[in-house]
C-alpha atoms as a PDB file:
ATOM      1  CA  UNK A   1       0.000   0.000   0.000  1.00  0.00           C
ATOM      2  CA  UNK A   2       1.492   3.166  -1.114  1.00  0.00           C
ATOM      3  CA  UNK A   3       1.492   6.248   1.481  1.00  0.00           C
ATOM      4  CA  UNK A   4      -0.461   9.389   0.491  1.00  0.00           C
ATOM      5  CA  UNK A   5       1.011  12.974   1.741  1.00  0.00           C
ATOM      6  CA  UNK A   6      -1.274  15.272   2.688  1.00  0.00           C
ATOM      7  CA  UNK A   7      -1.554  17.235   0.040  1.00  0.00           C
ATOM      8  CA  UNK A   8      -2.221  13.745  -2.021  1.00  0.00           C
ATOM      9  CA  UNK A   9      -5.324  12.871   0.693  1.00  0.00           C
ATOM     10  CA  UNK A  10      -6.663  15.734   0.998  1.00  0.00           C
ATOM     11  CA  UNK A  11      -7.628  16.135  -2.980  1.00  0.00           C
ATOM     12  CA  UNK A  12      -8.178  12.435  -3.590  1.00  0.00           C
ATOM     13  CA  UNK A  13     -11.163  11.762  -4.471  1.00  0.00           C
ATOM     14  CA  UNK A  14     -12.333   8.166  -3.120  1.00  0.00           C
ATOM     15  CA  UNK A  15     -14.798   5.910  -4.815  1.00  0.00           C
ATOM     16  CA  UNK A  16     -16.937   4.072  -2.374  1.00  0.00           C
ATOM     17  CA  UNK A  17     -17.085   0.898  -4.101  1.00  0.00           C
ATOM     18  CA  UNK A  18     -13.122   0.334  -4.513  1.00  0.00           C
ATOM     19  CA  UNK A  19     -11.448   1.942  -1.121  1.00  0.00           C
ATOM     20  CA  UNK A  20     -11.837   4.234   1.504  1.00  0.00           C
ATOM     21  CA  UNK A  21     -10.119   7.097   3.844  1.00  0.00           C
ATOM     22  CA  UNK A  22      -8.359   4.974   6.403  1.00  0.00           C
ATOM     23  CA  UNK A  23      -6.704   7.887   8.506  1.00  0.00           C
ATOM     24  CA  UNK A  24      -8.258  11.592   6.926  1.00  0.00           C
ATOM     25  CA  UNK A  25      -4.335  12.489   5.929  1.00  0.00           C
ATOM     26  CA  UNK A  26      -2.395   9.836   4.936  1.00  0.00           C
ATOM     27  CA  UNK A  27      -4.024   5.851   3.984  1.00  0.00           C
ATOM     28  CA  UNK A  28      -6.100   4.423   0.749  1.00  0.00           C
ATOM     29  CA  UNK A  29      -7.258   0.987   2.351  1.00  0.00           C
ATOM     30  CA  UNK A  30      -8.783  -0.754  -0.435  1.00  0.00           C
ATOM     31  CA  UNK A  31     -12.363  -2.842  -0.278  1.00  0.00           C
ATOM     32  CA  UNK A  32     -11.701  -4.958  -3.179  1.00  0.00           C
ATOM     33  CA  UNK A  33      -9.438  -5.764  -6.717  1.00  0.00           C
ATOM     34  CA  UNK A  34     -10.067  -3.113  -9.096  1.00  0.00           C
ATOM     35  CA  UNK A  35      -8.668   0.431 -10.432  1.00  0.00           C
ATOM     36  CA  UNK A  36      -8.761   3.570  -8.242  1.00  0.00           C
ATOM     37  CA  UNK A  37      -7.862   7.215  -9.546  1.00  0.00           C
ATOM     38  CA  UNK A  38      -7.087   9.481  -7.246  1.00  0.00           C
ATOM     39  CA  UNK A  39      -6.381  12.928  -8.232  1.00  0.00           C
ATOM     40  CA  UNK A  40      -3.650  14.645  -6.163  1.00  0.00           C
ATOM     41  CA  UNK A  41      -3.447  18.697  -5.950  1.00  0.00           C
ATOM     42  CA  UNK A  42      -0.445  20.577  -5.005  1.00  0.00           C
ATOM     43  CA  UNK A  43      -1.516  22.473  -1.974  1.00  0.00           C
ATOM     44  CA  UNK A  44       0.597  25.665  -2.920  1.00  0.00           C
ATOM     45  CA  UNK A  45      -1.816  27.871  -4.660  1.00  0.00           C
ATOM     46  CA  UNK A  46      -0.477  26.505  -8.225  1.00  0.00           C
ATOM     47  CA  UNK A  47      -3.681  24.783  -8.675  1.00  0.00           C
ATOM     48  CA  UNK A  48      -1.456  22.029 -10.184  1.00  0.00           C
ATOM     49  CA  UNK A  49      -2.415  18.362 -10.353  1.00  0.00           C
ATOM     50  CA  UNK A  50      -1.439  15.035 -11.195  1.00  0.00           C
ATOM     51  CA  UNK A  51      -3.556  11.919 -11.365  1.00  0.00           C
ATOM     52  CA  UNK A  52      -2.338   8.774  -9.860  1.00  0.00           C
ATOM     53  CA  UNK A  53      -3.985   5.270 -11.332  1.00  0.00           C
ATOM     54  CA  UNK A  54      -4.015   2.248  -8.485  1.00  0.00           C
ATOM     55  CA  UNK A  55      -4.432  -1.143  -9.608  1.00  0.00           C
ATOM     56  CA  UNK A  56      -5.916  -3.354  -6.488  1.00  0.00           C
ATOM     57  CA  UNK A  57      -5.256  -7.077  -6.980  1.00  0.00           C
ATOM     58  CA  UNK A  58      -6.140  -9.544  -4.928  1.00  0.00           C
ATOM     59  CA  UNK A  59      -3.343 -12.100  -4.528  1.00  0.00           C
ATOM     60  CA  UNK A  60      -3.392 -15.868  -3.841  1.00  0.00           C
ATOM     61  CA  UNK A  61      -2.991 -16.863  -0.124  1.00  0.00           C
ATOM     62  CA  UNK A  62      -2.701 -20.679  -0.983  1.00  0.00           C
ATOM     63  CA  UNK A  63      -2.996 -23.244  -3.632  1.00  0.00           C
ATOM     64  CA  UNK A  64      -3.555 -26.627  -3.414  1.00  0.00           C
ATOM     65  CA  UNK A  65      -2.759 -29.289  -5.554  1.00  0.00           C
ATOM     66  CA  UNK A  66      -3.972 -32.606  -6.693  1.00  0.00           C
ATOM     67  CA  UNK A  67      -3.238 -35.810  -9.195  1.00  0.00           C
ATOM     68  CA  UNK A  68      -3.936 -39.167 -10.038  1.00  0.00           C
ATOM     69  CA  UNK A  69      -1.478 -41.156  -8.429  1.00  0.00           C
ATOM     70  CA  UNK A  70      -0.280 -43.248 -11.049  1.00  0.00           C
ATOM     71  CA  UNK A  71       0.157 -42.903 -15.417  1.00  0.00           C
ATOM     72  CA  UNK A  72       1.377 -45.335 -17.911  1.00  0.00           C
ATOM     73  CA  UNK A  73       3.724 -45.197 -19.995  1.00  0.00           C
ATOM     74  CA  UNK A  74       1.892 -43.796 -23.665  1.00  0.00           C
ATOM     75  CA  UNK A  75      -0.583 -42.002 -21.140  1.00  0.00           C
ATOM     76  CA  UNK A  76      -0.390 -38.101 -19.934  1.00  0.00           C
ATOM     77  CA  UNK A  77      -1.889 -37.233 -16.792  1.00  0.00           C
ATOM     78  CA  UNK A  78      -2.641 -33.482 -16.059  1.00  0.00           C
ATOM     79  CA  UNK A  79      -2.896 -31.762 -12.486  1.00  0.00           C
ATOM     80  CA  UNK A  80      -5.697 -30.138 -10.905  1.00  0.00           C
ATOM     81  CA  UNK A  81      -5.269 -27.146  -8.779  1.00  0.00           C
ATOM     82  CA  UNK A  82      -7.500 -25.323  -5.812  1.00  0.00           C
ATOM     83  CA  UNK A  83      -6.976 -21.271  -5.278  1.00  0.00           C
ATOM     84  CA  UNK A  84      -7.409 -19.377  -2.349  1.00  0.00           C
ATOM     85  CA  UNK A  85      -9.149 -17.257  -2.335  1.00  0.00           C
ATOM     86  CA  UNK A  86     -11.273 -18.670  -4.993  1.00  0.00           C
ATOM     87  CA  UNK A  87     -11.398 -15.486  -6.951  1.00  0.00           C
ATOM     88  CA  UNK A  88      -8.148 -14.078  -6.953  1.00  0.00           C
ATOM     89  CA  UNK A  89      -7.499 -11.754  -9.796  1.00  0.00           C
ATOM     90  CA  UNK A  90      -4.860 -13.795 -11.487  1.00  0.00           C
ATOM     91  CA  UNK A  91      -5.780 -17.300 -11.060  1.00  0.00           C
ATOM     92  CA  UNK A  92      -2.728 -19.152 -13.160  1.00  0.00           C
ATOM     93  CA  UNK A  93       0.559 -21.042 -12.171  1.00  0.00           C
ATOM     94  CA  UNK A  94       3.452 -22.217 -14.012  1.00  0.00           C
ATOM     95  CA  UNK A  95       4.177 -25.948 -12.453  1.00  0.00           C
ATOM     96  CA  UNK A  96       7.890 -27.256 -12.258  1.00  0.00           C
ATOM     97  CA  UNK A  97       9.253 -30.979 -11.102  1.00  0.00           C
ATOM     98  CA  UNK A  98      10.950 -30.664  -7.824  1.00  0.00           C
ATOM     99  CA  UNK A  99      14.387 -32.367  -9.364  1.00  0.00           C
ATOM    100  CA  UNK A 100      14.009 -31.501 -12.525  1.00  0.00           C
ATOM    101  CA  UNK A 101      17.315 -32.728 -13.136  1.00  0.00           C
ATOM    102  CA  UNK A 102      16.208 -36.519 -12.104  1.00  0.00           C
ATOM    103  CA  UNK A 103      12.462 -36.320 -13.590  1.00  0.00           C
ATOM    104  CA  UNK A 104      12.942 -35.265 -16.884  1.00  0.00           C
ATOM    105  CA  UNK A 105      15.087 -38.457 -17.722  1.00  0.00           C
ATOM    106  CA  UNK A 106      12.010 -39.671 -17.240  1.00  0.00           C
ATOM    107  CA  UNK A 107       9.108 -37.384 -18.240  1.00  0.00           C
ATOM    108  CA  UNK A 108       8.228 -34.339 -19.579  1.00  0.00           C
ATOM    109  CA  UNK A 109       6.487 -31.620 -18.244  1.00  0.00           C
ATOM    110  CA  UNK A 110       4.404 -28.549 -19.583  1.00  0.00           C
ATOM    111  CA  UNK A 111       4.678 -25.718 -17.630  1.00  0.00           C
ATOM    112  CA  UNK A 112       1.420 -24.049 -18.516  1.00  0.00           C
ATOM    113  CA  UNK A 113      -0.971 -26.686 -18.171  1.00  0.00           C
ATOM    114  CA  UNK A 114       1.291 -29.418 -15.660  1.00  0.00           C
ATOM    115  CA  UNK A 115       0.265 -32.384 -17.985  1.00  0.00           C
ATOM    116  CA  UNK A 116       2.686 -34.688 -17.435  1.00  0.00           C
ATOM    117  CA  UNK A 117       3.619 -37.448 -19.840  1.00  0.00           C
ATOM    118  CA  UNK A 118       6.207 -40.211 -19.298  1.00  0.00           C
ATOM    119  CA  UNK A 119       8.875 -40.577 -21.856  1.00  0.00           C
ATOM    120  CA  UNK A 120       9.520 -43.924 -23.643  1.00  0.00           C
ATOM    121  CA  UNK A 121      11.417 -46.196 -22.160  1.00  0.00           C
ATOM    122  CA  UNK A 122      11.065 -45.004 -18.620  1.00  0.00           C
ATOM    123  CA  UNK A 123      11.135 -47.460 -15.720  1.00  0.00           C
ATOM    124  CA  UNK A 124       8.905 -47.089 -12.818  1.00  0.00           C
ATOM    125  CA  UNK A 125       9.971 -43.702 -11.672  1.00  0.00           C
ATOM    126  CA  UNK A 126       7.853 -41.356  -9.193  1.00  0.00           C
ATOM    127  CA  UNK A 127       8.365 -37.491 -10.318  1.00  0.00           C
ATOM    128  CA  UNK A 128       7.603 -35.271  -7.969  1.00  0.00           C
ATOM    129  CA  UNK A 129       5.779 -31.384  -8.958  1.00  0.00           C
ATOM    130  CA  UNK A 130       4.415 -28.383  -7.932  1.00  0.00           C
ATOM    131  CA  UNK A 131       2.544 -25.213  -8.928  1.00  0.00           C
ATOM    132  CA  UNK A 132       3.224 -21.922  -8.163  1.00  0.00           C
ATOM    133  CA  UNK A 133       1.289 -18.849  -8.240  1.00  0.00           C
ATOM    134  CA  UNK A 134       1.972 -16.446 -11.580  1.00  0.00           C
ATOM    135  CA  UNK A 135       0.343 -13.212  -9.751  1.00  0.00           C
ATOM    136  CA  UNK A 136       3.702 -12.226  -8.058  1.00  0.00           C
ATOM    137  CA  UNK A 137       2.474 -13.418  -4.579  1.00  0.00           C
ATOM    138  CA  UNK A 138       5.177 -15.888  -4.544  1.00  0.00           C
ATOM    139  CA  UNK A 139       2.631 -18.768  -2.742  1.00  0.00           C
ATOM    140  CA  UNK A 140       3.587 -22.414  -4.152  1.00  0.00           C
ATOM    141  CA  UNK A 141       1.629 -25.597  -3.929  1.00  0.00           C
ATOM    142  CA  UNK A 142       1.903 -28.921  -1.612  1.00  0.00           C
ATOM    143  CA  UNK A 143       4.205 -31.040  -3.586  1.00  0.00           C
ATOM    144  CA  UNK A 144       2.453 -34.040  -5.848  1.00  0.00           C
ATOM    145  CA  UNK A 145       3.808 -37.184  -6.886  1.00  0.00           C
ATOM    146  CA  UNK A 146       2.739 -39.120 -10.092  1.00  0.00           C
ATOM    147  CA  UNK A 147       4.531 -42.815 -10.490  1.00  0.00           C
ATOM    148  CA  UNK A 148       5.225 -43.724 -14.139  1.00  0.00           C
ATOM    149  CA  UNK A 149       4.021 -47.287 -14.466  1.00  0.00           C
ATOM    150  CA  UNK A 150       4.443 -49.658 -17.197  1.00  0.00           C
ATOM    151  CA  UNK A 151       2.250 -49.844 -20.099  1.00  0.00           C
ATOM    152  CA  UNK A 152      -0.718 -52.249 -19.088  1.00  0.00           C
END
């Protein structure tokens, strides 16, 4: 949250619906995700102005993650993932293996979507992954592990 001089708070004009006047002189506490323009005027007599644009998000807290258990080799097998709070302005997550060095010998991962799908050749093999949050919050999943079974 950015801090507003005086000058700043005492011109801004506040729309109800997005935030509100926490302290008269010097707080914006917003109410929910959204855009706020405030317009600040230069207390000096210049009658000069600027207009400052907020952009209210509102982050992830926690995600959870979940998978089948198990995929065969020929198969791909995509995650399924739980935000909170459920509507979070930016609900997406890149997912990564947790040794990437170790699982991609023996499958491949998409980092948008988290399908996974074991390579050919690949021995039973338990990869591990996880997601984490692409809104900047810096909030990563419980760690998920798929085994790569033989072809049935």
């Amino acid at each position: 949250m950015r801090r507003l001089t005086p000058a700043e708070s005492e011109s801004a004009r506040h729309p109800a619906q997005r935030c509100r006047r926490r302290h008269a002189r010097d707080t914006v506490s917003p109410l929910r995700a959204g855009t706020v323009t405030l317009k600040a005027t230069a207390n000096d007599g210049s009658g000069r102005y600027t207009y400052i644009k907020l952009v209210i998000k509102k982050m992830i807290v926690s995600l959870t993650a979940t998978i089948a258990p198990n995929v065969a080799l020929g198969k791909t097998i995509k995650p399924m993932v739980t935000y909170d709070p459920a509507d979070a302005t930016t609900r997406k997550v890149t997912w990564a293996f947790k040794n990437p060095e170790t699982a991609m010998l023996y499958a491949t991962l998409s980092a948008s979507t988290g399908e996974v799908k074991p390579k050919s050749g690949a021995l039973e093999q338990t990869v591990i992954l996880m997601a984490k949050a692409a809104d900047g919050s810096g909030v990563t999943s419980n760690e998920i592990s798929v085994t790569i079974t033989p072809a049935t």
